[in-house]
Protein backbone atom coordinates (compact mmCIF):
# COMPACT_ATOMS: atom_id res chain seq x y z
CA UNK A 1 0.00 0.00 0.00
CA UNK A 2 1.34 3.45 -0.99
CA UNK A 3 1.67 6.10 1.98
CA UNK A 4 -1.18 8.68 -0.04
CA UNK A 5 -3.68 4.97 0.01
CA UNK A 6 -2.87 4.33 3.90
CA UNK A 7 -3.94 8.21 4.57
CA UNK A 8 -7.44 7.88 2.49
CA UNK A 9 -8.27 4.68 4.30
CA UNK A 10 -7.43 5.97 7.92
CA UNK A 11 -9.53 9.49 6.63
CA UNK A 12 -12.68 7.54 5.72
CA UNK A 13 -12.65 5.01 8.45
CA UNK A 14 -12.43 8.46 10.48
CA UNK A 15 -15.22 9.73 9.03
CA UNK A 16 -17.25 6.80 9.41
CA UNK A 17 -16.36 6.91 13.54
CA UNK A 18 -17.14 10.10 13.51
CA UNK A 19 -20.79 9.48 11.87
CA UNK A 20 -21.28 6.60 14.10
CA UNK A 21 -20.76 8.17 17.36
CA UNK A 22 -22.59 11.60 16.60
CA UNK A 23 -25.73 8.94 15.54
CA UNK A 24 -24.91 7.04 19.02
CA UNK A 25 -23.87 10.19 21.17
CA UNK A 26 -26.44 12.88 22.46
CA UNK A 27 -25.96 16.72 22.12
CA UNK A 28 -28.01 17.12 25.07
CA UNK A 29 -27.31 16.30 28.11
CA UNK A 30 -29.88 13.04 28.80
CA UNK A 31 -32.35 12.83 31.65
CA UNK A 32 -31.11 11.57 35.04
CA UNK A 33 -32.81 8.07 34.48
CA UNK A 34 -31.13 7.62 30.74
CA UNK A 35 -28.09 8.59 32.29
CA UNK A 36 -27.88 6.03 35.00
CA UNK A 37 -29.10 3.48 32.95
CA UNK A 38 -26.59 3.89 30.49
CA UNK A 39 -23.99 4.00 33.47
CA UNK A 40 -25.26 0.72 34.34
CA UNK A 41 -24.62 -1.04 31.18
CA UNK A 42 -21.29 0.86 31.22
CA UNK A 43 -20.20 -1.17 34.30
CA UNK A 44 -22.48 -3.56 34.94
CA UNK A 45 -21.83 -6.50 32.63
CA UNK A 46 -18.01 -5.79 33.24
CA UNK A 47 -18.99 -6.51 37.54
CA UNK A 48 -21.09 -10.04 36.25
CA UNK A 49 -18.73 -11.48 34.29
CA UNK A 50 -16.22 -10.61 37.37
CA UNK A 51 -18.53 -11.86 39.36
CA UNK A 52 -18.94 -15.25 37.50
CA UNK A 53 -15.25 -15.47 37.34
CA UNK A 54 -15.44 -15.08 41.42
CA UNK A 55 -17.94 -17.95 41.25
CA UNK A 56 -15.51 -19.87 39.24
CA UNK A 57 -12.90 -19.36 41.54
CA UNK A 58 -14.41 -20.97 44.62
CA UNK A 59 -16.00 -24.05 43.29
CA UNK A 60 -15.44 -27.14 44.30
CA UNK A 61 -14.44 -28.18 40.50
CA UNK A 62 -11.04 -27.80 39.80
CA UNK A 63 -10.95 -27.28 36.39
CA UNK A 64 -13.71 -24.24 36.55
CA UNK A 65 -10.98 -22.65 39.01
CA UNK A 66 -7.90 -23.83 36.75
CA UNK A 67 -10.33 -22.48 33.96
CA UNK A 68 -10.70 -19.16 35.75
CA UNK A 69 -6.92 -18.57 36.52
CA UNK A 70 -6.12 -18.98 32.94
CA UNK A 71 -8.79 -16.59 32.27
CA UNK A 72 -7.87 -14.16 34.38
CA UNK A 73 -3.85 -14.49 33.37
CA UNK A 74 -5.27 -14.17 29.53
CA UNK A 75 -7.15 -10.87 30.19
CA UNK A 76 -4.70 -9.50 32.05
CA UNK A 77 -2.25 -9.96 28.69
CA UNK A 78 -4.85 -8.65 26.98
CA UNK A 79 -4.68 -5.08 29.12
CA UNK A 80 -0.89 -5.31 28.90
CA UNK A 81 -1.64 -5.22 24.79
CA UNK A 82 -3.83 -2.49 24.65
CA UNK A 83 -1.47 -0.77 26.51
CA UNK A 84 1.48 -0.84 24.23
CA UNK A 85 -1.14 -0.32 21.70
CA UNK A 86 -1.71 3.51 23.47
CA UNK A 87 1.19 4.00 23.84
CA UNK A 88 1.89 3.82 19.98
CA UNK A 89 -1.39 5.83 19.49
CA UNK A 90 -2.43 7.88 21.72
CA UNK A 91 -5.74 8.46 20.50
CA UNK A 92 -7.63 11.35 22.70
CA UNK A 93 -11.21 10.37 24.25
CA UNK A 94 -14.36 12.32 22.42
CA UNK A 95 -14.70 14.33 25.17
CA UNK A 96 -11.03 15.70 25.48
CA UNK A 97 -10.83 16.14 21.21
CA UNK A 98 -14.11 18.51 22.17
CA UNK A 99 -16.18 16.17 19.83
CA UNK A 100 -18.75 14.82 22.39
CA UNK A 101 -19.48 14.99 26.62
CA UNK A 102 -18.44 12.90 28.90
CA UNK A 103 -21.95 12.21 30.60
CA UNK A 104 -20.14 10.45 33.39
CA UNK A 105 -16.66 11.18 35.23
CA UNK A 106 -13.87 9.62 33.31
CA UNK A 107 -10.35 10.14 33.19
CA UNK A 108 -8.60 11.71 30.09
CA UNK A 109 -6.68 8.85 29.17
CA UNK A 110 -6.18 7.45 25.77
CA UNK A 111 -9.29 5.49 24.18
CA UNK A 112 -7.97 3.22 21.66
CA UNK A 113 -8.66 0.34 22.07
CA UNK A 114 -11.75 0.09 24.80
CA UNK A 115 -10.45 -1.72 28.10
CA UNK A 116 -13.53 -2.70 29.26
CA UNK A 117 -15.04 -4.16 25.63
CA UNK A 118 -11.43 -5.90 25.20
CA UNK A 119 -11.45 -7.74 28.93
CA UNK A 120 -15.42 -8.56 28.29
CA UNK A 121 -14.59 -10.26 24.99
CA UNK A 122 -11.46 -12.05 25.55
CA UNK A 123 -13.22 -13.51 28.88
CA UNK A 124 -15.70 -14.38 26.68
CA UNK A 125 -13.56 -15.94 23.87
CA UNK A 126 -12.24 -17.85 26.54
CA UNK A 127 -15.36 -19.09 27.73
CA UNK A 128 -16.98 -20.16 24.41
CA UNK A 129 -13.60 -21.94 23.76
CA UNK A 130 -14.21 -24.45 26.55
CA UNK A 131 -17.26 -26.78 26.46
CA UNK A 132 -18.24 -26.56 29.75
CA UNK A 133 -18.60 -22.92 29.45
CA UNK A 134 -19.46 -22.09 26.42
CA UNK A 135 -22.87 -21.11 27.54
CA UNK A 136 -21.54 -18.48 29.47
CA UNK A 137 -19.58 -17.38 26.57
CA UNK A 138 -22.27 -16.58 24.78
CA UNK A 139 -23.77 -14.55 27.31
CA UNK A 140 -20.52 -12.48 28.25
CA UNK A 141 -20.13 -11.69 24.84
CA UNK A 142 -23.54 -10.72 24.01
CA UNK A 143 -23.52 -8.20 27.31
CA UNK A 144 -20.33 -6.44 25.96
CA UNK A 145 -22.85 -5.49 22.92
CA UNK A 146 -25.02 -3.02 25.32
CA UNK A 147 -21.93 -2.06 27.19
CA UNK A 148 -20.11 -1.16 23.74
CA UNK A 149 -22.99 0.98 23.04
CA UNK A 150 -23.11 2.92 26.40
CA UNK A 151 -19.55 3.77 26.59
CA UNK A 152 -20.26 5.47 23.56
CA UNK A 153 -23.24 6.70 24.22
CA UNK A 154 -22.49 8.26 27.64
CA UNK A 155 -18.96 10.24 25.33
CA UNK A 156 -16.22 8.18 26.51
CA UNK A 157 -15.37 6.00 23.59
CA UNK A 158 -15.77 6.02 19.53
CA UNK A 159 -17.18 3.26 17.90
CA UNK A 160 -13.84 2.39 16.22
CA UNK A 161 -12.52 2.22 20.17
CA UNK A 162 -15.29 -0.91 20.20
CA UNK A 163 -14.22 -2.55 17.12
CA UNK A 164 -10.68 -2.50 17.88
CA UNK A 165 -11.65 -4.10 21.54
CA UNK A 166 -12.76 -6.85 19.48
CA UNK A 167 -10.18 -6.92 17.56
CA UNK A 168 -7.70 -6.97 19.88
CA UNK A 169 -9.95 -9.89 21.94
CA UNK A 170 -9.77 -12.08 18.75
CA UNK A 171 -5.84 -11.66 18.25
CA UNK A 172 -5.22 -12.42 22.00
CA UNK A 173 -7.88 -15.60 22.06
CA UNK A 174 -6.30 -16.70 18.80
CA UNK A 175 -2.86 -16.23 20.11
CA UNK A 176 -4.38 -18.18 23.25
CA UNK A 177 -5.50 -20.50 21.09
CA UNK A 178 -1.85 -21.51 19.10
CA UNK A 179 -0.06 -21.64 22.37
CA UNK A 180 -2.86 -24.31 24.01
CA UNK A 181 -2.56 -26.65 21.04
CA UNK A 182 0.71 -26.69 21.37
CA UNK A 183 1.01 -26.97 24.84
CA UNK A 184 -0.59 -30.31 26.95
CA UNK A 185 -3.57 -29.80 28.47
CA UNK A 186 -3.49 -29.00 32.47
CA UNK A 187 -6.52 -31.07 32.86
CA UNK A 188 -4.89 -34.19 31.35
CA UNK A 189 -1.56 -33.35 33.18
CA UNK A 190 -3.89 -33.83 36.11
CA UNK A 191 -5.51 -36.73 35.20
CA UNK A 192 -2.67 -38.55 34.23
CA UNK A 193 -0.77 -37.41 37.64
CA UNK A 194 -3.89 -39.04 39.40
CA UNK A 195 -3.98 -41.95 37.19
């Protein structure tokens, strides 16, 4: 790709953030009720799926908690990505370039990729990857869907912030994903160690 293509393409996918969150984004300030509403689904599915990762933690199966340790690990490499990622672009929050508000108290640190969309979706790439819990992927990732919208909605991210959560989910389940095949198994080290 030629330098002049490479600045077209990152123009128009601008433009088409842009559109997005001024469609997604209100002008006005919103009513007390949309407001906390919208903080809930900011938050909220982010505190469940911690929560079910709690619940995984203390059950009496092993592998859920082996599950959940490896889960946890994963999404904290996934936060460790994103932030190399800002610190190669340091792209400023809506509310700091003066394109949106921030309808609810956030700091003014970079917004590329989303944190909270990229820890929701690798948990829940994990998830759907095992069996026993795919279920529960299903659910985690489908929750990340309202919170992708109310992070933008409340002026704290751009849709292009949610897309390259998922993004950056896929890459670090994938890369999850190459390791595990080539590694053995913890649950069959166990069984064999009990066998």
């Amino acid at each position: 790709m030629t330098p002049h293509l490479i600045q077209a393409l990152a123009a128009e996918m601008y433009r088409w953030d842009l559109r997005w969150f001024h469609a997604i984004h209100p002008t006005m300030a919103p009513s007390t009720t949309m407001r906390l509403w919208a903080r809930g689904l900011a938050d909220g599915p982010l505190l469940m799926t911690a929560g079910l990762l709690g619940w995984m933690l203390v059950t009496p199966r092993r592998s859920l908690r082996w599950l959940a340790c490896r889960v946890m690990a994963v999404a904290g490499v996934a936060l460790v990505v994103n932030a190399l990622v800002a610190l190669v672009w340091d792209r400023p929050r809506p509310f700091v370039a003066g394109i949106g508000h921030a309808w609810m108290s956030h700091a003014a640190t970079g917004s590329f990729p989303s944190d909270h969309l990229t820890l929701q979706w690798t948990i829940a790439g994990l998830l759907l990857w095992d069996g026993r819990t795919r279920w529960w992927g299903v659910v985690v990732a489908l929750l990340g869907l309202p919170m992708a919208w109310a992070r933008i909605y409340l002026g704290v991210h751009y849709p292009g912030d949610m897309v390259g959560a998922l993004a950056m989910a896929v890459l670090v389940v994938a890369s999850c994903g190459v390791v595990r095949n080539r590694l053995p198994a913890p649950a069959e080290q166990l069984r064999a160690q009990v066998d």
